[in-house]
Protein backbone atom coordinates (compact mmCIF):
# COMPACT_ATOMS: atom_id res chain seq x y z
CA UNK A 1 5.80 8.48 -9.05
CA UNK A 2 9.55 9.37 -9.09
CA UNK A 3 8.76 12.85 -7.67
CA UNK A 4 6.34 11.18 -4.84
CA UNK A 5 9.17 8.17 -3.94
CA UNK A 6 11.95 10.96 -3.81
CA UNK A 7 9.76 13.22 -1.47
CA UNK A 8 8.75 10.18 0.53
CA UNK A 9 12.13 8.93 1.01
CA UNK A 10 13.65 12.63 2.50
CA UNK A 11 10.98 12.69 4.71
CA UNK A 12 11.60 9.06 5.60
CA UNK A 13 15.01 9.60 5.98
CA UNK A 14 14.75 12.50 8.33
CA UNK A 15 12.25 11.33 10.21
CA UNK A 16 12.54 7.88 10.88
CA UNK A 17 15.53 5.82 9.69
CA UNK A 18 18.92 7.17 7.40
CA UNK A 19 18.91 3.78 5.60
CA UNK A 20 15.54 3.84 4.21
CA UNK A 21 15.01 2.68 0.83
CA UNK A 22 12.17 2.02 -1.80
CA UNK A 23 11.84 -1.71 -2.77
CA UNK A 24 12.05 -2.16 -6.24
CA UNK A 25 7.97 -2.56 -7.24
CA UNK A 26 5.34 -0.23 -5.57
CA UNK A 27 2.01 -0.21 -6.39
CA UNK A 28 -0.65 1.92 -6.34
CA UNK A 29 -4.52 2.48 -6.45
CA UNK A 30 -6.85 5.48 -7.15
CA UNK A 31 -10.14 6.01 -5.44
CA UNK A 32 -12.98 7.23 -6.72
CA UNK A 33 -14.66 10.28 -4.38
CA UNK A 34 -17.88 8.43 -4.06
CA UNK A 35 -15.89 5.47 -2.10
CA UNK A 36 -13.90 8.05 0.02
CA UNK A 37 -16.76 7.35 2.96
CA UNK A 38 -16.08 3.18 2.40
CA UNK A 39 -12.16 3.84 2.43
CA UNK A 40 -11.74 5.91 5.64
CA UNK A 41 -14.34 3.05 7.49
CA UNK A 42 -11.51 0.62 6.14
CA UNK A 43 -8.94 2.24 7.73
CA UNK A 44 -10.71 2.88 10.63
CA UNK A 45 -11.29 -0.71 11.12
CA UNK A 46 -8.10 -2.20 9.37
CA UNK A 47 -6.59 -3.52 12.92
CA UNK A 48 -9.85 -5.61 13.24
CA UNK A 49 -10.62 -6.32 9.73
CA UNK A 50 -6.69 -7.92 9.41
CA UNK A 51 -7.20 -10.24 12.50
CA UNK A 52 -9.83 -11.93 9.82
CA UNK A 53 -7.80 -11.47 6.74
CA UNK A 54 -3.81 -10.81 6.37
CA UNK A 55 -2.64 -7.87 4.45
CA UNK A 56 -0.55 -9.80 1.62
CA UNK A 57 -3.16 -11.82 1.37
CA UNK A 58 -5.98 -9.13 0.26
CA UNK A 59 -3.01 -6.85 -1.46
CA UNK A 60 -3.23 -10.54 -3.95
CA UNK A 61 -6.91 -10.30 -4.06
CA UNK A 62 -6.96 -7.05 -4.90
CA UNK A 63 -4.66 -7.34 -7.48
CA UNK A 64 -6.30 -10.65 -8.48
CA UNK A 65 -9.55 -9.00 -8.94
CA UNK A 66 -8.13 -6.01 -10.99
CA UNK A 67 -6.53 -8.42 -13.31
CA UNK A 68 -2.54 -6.69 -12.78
CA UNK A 69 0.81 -9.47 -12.52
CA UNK A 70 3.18 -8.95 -9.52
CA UNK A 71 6.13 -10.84 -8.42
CA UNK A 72 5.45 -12.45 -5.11
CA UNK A 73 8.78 -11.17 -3.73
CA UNK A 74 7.34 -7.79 -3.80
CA UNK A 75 4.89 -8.81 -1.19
CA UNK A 76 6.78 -10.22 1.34
């Protein structure tokens, strides 16, 4: 993860804005290849799918559902 956040962050950085910056928390989930065909139809569809449900609040489902503790301040 520290590898991945310091690559991210260059790239960030050079691309977009000099004062970018990782929050504290992160999180991160793994996909298994049979649900590769269900998660590209989500993000096809995420603009319409978030008119109906908003990101923070499925990002708590999710987490919810896989039984993991966050800080709410992370989300926001």
């Amino acid at each position: 993860m520290r590898d991945m956040k310091k690559e991210s962050s260059s790239w960030a950085k050079q691309h977009f804005d000099q004062k970018f910056e990782w929050q504290e928390g992160y999180a991160a989930f793994t996909v298994s290849p049979a649900s590769t065909g269900a998660v590209k139809t989500y993000i096809e569809n995420q603009e319409q799918h978030h008119k109906k449900i908003t990101f923070v609040d499925e990002l708590q489902e999710c987490l919810k559902n896989a039984g993991i503790e966050y800080k709410e301040k992370y989300l926001l």
